[in-house]
PDB file of N, CA and C in Angstrom:
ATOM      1  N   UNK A   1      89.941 121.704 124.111  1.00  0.00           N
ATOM      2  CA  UNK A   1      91.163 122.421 123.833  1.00  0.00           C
ATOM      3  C   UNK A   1      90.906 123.415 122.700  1.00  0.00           C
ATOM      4  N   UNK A   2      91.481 124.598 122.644  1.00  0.00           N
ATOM      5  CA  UNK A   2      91.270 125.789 121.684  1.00  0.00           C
ATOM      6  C   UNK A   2      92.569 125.399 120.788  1.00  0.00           C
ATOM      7  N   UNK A   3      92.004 125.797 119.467  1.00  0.00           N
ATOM      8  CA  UNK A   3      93.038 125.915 118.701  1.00  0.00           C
ATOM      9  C   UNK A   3      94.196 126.296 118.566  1.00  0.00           C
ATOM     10  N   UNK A   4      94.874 126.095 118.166  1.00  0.00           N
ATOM     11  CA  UNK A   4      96.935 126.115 118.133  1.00  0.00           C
ATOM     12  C   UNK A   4      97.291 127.037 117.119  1.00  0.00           C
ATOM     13  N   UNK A   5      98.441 127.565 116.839  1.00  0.00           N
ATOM     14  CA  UNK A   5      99.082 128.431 115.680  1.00  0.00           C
ATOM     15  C   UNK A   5      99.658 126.867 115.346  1.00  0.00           C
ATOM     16  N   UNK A   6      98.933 126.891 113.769  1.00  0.00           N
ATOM     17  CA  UNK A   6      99.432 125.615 113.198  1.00  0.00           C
ATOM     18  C   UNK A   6     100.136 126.087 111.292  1.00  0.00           C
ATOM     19  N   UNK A   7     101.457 125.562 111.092  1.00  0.00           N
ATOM     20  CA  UNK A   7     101.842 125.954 110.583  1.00  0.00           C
ATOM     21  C   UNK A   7     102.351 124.690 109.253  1.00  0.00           C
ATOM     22  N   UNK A   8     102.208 124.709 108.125  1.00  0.00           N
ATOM     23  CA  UNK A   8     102.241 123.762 107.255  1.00  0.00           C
ATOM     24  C   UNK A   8     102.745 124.115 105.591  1.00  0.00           C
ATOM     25  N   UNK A   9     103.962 123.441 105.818  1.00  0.00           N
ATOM     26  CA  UNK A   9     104.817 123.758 104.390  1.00  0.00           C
ATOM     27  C   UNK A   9     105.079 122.640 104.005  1.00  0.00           C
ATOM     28  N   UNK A  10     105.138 122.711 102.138  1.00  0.00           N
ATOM     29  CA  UNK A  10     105.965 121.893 101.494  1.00  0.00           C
ATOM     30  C   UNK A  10     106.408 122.439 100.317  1.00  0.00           C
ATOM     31  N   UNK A  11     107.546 122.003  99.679  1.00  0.00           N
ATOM     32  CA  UNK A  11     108.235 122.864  99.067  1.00  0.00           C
ATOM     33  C   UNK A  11     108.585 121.520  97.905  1.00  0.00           C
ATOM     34  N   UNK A  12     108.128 121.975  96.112  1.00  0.00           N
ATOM     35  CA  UNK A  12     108.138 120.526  95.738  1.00  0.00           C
ATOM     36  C   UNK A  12     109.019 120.877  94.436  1.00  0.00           C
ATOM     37  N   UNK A  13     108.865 120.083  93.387  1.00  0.00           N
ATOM     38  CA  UNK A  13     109.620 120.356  91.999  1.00  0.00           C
ATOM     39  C   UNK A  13     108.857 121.612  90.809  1.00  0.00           C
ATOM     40  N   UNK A  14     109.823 122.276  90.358  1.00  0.00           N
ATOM     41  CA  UNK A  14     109.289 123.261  89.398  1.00  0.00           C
ATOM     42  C   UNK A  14     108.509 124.782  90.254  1.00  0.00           C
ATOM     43  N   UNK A  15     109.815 124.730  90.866  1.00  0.00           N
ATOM     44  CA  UNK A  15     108.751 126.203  91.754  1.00  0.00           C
ATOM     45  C   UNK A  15     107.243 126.012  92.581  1.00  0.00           C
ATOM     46  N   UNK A  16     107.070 124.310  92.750  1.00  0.00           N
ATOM     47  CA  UNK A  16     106.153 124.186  93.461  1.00  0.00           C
ATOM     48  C   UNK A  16     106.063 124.754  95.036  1.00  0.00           C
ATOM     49  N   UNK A  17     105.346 125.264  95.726  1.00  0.00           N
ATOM     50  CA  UNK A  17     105.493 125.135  97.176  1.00  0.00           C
ATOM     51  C   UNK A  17     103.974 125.999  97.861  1.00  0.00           C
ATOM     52  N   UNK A  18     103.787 125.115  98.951  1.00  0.00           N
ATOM     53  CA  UNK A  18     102.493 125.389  99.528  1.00  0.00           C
ATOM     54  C   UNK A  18     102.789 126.348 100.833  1.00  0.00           C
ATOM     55  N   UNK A  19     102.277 126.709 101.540  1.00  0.00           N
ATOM     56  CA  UNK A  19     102.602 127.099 102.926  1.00  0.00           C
ATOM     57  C   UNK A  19     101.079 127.915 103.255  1.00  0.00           C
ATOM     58  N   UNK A  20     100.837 127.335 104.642  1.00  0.00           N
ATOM     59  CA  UNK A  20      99.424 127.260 105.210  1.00  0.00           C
ATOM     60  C   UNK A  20      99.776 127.503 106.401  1.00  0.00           C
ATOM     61  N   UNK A  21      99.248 129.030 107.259  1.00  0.00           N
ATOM     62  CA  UNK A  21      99.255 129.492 108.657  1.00  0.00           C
ATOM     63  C   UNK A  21      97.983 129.264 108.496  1.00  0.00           C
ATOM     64  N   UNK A  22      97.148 128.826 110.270  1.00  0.00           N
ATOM     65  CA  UNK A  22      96.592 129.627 111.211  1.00  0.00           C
ATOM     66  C   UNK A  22      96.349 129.597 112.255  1.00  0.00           C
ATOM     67  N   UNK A  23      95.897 130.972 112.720  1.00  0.00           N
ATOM     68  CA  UNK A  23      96.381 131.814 113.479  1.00  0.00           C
ATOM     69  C   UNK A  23      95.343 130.770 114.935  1.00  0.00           C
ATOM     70  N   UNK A  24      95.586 130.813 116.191  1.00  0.00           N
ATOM     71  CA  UNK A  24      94.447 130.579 117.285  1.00  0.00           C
ATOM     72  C   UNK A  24      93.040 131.664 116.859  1.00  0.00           C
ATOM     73  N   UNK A  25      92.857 132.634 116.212  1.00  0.00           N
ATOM     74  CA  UNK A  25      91.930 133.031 115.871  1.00  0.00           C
ATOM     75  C   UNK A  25      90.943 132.637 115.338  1.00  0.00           C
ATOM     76  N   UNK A  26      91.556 131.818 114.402  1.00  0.00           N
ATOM     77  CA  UNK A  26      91.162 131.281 113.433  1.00  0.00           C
ATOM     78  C   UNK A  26      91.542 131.906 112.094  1.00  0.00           C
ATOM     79  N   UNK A  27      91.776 132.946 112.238  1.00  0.00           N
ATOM     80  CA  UNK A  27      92.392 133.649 110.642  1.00  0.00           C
ATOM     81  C   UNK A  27      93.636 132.901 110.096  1.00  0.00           C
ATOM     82  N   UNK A  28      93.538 133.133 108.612  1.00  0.00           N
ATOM     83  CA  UNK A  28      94.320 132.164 107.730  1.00  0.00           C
ATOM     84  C   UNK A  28      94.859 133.142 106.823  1.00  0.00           C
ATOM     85  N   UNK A  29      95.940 132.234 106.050  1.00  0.00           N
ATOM     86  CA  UNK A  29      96.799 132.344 105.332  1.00  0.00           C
ATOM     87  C   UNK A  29      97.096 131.525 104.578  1.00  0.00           C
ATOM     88  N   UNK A  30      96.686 131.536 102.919  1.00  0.00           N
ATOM     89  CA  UNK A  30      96.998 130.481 102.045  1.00  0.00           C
ATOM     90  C   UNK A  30      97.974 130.790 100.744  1.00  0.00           C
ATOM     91  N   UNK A  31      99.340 130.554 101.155  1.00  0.00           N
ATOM     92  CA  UNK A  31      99.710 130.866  99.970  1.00  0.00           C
ATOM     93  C   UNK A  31     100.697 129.841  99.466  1.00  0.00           C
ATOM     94  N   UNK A  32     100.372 129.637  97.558  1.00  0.00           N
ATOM     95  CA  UNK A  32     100.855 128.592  97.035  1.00  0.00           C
ATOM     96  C   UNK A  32     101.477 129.421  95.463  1.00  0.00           C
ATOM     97  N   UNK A  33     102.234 128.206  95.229  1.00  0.00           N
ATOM     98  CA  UNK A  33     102.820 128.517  93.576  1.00  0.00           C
ATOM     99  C   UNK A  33     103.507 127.624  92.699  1.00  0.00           C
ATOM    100  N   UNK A  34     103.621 127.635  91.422  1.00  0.00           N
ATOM    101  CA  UNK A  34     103.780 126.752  90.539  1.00  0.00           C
ATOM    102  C   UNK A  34     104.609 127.607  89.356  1.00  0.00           C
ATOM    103  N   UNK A  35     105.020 127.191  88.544  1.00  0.00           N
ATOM    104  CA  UNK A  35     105.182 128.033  87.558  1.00  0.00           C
ATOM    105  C   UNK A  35     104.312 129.447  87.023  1.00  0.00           C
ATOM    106  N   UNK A  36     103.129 129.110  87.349  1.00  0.00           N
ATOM    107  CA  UNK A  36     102.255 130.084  87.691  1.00  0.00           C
ATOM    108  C   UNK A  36     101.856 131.043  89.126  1.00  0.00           C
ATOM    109  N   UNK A  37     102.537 131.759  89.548  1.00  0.00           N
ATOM    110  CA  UNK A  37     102.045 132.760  91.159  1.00  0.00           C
ATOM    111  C   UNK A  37     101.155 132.761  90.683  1.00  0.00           C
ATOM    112  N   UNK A  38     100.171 132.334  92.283  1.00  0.00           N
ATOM    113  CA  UNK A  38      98.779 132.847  93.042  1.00  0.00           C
ATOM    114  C   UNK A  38      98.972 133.365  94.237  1.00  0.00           C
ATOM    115  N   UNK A  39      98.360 134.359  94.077  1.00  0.00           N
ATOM    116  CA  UNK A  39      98.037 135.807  94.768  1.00  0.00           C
ATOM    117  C   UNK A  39      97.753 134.301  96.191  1.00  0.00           C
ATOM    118  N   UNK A  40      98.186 135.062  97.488  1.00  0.00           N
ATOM    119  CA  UNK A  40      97.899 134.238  98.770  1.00  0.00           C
ATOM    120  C   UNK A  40      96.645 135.077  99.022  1.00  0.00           C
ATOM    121  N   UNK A  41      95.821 133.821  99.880  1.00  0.00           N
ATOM    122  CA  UNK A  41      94.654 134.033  99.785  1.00  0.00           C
ATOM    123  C   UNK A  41      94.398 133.786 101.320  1.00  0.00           C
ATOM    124  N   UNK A  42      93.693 134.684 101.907  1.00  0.00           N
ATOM    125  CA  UNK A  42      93.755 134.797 103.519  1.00  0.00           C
ATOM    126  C   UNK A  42      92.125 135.038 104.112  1.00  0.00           C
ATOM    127  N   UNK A  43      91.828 134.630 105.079  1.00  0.00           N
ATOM    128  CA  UNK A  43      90.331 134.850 105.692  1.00  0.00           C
ATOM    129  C   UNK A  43      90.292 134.258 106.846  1.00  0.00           C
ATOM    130  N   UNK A  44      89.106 134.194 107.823  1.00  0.00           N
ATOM    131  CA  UNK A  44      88.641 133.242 108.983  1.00  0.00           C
ATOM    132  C   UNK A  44      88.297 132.117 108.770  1.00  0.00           C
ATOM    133  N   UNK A  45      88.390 131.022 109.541  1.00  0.00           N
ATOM    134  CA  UNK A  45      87.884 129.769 109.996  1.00  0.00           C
ATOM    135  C   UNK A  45      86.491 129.902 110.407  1.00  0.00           C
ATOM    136  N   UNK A  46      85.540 129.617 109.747  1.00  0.00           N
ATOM    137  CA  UNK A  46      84.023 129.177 110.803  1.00  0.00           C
ATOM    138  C   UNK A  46      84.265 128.086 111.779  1.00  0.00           C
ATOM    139  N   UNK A  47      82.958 128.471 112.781  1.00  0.00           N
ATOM    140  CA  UNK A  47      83.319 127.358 114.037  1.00  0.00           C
ATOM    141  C   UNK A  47      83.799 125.999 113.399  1.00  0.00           C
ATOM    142  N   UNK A  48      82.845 125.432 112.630  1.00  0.00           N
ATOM    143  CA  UNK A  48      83.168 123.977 112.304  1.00  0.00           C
ATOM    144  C   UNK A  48      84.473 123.667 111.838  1.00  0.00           C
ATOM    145  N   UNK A  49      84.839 124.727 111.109  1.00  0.00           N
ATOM    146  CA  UNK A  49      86.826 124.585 110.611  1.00  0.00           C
ATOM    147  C   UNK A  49      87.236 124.370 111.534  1.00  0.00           C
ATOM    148  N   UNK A  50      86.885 124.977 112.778  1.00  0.00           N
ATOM    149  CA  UNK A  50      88.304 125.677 113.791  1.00  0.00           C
ATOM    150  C   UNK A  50      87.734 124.633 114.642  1.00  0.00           C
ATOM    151  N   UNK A  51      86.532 123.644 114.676  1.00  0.00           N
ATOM    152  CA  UNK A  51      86.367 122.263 115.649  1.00  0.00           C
ATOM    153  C   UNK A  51      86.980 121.345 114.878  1.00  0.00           C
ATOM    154  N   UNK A  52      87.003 121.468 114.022  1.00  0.00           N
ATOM    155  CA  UNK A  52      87.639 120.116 113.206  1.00  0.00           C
ATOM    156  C   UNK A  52      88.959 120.162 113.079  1.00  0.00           C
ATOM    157  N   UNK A  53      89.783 121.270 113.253  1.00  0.00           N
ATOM    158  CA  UNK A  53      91.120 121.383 112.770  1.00  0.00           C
ATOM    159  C   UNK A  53      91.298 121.010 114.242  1.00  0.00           C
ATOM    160  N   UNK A  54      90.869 121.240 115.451  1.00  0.00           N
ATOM    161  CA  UNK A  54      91.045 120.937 116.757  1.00  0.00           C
ATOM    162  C   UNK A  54      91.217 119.830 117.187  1.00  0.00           C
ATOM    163  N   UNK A  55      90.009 119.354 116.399  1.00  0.00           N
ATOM    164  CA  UNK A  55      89.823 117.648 116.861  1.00  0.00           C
ATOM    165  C   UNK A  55      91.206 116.779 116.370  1.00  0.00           C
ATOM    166  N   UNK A  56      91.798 117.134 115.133  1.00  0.00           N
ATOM    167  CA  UNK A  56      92.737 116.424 113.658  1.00  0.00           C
ATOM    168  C   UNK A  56      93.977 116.712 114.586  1.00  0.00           C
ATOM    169  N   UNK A  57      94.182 117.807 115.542  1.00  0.00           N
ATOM    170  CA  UNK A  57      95.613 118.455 115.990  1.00  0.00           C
ATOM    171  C   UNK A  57      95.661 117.721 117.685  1.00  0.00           C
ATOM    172  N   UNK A  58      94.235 117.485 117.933  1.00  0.00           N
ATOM    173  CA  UNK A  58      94.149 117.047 119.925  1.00  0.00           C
ATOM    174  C   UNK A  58      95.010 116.031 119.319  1.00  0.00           C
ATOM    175  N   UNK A  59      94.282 114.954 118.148  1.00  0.00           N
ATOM    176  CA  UNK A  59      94.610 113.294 117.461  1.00  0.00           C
ATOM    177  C   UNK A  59      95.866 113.125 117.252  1.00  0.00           C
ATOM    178  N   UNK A  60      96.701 114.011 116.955  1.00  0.00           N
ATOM    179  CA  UNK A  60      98.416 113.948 116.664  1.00  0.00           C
ATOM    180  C   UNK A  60      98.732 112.837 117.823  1.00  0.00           C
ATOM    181  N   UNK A  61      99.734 111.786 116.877  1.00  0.00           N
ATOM    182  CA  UNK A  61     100.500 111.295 117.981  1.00  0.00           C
ATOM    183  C   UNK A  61     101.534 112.329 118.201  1.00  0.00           C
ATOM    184  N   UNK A  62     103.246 111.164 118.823  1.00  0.00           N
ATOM    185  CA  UNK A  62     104.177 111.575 118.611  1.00  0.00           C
ATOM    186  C   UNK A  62     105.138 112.493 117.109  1.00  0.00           C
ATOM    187  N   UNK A  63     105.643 113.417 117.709  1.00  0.00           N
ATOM    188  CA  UNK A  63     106.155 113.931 116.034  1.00  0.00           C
ATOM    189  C   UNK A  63     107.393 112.592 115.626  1.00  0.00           C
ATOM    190  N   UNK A  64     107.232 112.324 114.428  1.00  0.00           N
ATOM    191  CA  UNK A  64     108.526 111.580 114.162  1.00  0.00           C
ATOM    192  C   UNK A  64     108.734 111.719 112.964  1.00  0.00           C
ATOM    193  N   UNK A  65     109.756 111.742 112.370  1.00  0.00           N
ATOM    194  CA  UNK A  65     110.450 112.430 111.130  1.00  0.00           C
ATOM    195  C   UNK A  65     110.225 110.823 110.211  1.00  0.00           C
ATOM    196  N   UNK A  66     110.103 111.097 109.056  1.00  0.00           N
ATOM    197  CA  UNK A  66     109.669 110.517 107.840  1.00  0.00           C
ATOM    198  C   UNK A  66     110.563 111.039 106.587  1.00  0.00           C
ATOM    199  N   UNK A  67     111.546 110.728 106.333  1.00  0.00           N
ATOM    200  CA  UNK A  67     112.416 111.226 105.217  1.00  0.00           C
ATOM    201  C   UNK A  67     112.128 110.590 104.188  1.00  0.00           C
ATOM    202  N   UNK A  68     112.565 111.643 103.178  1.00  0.00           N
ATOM    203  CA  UNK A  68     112.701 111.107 101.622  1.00  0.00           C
ATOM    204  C   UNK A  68     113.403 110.745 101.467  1.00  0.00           C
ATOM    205  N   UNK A  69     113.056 108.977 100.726  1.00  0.00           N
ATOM    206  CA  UNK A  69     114.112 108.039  99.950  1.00  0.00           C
ATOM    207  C   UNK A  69     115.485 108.455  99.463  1.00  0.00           C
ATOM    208  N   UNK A  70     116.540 108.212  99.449  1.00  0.00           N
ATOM    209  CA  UNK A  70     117.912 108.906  98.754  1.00  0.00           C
ATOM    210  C   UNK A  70     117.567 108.836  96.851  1.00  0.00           C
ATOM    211  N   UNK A  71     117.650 110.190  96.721  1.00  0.00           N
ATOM    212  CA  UNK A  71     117.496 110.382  95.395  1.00  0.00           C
ATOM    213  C   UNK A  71     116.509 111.207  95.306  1.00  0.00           C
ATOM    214  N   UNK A  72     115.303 111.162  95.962  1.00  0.00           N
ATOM    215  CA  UNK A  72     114.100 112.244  95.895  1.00  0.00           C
ATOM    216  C   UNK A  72     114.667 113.274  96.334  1.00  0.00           C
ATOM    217  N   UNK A  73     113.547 114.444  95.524  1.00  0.00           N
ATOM    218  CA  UNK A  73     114.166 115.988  95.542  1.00  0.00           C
ATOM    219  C   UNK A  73     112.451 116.420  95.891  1.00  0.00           C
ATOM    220  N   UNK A  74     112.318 117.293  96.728  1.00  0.00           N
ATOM    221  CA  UNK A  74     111.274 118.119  97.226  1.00  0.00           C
ATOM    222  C   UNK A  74     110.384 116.998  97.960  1.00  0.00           C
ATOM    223  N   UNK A  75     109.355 117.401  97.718  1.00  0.00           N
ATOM    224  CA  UNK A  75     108.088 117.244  98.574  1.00  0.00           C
ATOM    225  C   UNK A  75     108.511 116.749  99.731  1.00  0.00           C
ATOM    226  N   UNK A  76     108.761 117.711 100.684  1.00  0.00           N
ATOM    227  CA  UNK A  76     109.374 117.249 102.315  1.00  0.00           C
ATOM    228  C   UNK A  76     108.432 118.140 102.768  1.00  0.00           C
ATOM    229  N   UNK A  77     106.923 117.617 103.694  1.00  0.00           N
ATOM    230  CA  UNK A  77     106.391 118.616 103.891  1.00  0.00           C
ATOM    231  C   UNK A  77     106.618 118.877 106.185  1.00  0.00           C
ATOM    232  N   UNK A  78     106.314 119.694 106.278  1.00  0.00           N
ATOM    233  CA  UNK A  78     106.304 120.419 107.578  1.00  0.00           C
ATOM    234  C   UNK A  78     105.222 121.090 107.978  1.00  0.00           C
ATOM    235  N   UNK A  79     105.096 120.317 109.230  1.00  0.00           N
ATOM    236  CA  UNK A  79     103.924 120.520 109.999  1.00  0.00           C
ATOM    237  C   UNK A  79     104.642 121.505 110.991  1.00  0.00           C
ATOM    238  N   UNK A  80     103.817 122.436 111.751  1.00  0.00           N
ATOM    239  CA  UNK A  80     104.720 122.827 112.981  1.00  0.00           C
ATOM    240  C   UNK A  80     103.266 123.660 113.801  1.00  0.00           C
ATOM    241  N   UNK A  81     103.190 122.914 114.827  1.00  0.00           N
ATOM    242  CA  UNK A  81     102.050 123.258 115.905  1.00  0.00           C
ATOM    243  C   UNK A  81     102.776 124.063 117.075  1.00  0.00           C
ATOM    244  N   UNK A  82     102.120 125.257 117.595  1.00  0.00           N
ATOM    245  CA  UNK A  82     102.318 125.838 118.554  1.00  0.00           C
ATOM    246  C   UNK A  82     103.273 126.883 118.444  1.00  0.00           C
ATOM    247  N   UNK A  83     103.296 128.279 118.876  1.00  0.00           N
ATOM    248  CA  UNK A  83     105.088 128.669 119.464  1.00  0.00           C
ATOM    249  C   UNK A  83     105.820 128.101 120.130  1.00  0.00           C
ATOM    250  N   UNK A  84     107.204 128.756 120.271  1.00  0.00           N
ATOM    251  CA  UNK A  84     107.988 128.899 120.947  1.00  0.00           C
ATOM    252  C   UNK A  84     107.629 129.063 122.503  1.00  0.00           C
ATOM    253  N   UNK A  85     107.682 128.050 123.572  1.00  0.00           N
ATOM    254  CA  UNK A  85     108.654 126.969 123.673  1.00  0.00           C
ATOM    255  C   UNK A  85     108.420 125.869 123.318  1.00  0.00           C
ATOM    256  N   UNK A  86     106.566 125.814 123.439  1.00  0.00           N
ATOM    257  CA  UNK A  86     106.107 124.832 122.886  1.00  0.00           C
ATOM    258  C   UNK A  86     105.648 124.310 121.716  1.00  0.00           C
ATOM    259  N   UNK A  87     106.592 124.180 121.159  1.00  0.00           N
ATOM    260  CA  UNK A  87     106.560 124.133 119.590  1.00  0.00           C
ATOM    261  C   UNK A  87     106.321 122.213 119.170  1.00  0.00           C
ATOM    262  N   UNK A  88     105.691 121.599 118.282  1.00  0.00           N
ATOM    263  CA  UNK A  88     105.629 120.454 117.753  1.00  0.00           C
ATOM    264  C   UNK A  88     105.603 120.391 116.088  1.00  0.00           C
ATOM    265  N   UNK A  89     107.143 119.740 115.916  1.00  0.00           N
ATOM    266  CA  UNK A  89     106.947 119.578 114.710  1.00  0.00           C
ATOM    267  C   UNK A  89     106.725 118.562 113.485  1.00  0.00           C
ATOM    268  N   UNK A  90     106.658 118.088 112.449  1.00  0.00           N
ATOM    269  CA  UNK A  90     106.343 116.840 112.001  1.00  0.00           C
ATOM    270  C   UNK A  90     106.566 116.964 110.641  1.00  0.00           C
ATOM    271  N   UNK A  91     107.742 116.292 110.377  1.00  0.00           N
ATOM    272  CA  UNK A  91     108.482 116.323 108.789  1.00  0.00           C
ATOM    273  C   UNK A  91     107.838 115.148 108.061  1.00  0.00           C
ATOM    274  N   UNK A  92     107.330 115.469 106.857  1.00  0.00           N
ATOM    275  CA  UNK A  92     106.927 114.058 106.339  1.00  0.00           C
ATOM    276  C   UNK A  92     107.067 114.048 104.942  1.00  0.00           C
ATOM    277  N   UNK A  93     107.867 113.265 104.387  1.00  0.00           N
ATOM    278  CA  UNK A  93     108.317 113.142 102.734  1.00  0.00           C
ATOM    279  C   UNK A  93     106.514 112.693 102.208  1.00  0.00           C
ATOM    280  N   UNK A  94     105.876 113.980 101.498  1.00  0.00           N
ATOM    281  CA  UNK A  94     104.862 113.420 100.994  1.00  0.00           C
ATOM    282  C   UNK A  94     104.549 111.852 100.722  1.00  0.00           C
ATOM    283  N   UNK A  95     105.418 111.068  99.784  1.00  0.00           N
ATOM    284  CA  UNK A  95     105.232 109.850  99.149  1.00  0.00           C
ATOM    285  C   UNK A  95     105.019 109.111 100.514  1.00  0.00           C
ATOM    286  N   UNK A  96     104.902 109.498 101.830  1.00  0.00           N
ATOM    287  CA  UNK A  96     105.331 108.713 102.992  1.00  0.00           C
ATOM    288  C   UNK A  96     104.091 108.870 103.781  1.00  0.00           C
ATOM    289  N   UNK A  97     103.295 109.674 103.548  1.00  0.00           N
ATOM    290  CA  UNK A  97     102.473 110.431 104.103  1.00  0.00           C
ATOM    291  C   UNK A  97     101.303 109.525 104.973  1.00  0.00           C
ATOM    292  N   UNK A  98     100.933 107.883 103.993  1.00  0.00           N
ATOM    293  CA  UNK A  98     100.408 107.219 104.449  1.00  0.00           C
ATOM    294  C   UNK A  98     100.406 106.196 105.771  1.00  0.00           C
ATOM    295  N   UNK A  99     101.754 106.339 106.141  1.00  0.00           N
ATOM    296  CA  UNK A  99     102.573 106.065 107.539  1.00  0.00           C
ATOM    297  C   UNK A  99     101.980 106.714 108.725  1.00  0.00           C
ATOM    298  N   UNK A 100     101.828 107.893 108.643  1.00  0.00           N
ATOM    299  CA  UNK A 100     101.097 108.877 109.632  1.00  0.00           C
ATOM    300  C   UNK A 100      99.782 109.270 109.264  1.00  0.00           C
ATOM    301  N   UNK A 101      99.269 108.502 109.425  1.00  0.00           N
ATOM    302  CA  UNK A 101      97.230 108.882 109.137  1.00  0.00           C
ATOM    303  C   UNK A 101      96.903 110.088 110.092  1.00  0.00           C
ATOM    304  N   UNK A 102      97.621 110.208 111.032  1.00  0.00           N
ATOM    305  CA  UNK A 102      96.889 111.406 111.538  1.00  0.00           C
ATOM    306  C   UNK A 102      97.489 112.698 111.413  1.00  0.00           C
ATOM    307  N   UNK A 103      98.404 112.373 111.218  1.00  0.00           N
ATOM    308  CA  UNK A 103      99.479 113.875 110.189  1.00  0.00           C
ATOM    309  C   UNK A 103      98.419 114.153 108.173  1.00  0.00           C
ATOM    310  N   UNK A 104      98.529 113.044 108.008  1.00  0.00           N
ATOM    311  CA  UNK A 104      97.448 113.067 106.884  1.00  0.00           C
ATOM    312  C   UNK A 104      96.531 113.716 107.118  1.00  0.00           C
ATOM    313  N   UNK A 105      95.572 113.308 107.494  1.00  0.00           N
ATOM    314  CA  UNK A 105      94.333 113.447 107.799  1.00  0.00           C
ATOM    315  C   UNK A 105      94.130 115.549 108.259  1.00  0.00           C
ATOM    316  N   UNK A 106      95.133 115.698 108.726  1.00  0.00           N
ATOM    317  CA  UNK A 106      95.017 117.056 109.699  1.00  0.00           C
ATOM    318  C   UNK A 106      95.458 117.901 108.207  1.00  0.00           C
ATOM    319  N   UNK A 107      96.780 117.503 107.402  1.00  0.00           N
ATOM    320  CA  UNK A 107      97.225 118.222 106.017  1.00  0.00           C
ATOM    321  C   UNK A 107      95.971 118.572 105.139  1.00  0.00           C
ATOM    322  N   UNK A 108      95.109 117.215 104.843  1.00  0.00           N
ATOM    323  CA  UNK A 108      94.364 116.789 103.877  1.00  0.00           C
ATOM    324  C   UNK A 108      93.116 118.285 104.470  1.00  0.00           C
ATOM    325  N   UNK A 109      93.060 118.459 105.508  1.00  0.00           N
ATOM    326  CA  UNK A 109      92.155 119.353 106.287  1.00  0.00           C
ATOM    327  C   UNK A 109      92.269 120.685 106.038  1.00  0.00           C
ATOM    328  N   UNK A 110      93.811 121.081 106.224  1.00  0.00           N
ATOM    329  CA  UNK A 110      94.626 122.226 105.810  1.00  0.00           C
ATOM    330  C   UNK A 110      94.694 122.572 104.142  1.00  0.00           C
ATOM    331  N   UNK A 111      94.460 121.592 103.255  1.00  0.00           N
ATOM    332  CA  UNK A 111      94.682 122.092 102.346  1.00  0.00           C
ATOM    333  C   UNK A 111      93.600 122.200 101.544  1.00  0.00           C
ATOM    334  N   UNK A 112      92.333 122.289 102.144  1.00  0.00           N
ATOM    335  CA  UNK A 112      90.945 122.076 101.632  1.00  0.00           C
ATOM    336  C   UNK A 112      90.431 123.312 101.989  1.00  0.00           C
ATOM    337  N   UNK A 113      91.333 124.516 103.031  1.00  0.00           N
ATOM    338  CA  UNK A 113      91.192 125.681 103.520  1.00  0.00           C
ATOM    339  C   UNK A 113      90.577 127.233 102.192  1.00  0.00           C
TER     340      UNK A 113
END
């Protein structure tokens, strides 16, 4: 299977927030911030990225939503594989993250980009 438009946000406390495209090309998009802006930082996937991000995305189970505890504020992160129509998405309250090893595992991949 060829790679997917895979799409990955989380949005956390203090102006935190991540957000990670890419493209079936393999071209990317990394942009993050903190109290401090960083400039988004964008380039290609080498083969081995774009086999491994393949392999982490074939592995997805079912999407199933994972909410944050009542009282937590941010880190709700979002996965979202594919366009429109076929879109797959996968909400996961960071602190929760260990529930879905293979939603993990594929983030942990994405954010090493």
């Amino acid at each position: 299977m060829s790679l997917t438009r895979t799409h990955y946000r989380v949005v956390g406390q203090d102006d935190y927030m991540l957000d990670i495209t890419v493209e079936p090309t393999g071209a990317y998009r990394v942009d993050c911030g903190d109290h401090t802006s960083h400039k988004p930082r964008q380039g290609r996937l080498d083969g081995r990225q774009v086999g491994e991000l393949t392999r982490l995305i074939d592995a997805l189970g079912t999407p199933q939503e994972h909410a944050a505890p009542e009282g937590a504020t941010g880190f709700m992160a979002e996965l979202t594989l594919g366009v429109p129509p076929d879109v797959r998405v996968y909400r996961v309250w960071e602190g929760a993250m260990d529930k879905v090893p293979d939603v993990m595992a594929l983030v942990r991949a994405l954010e090493v980009i």
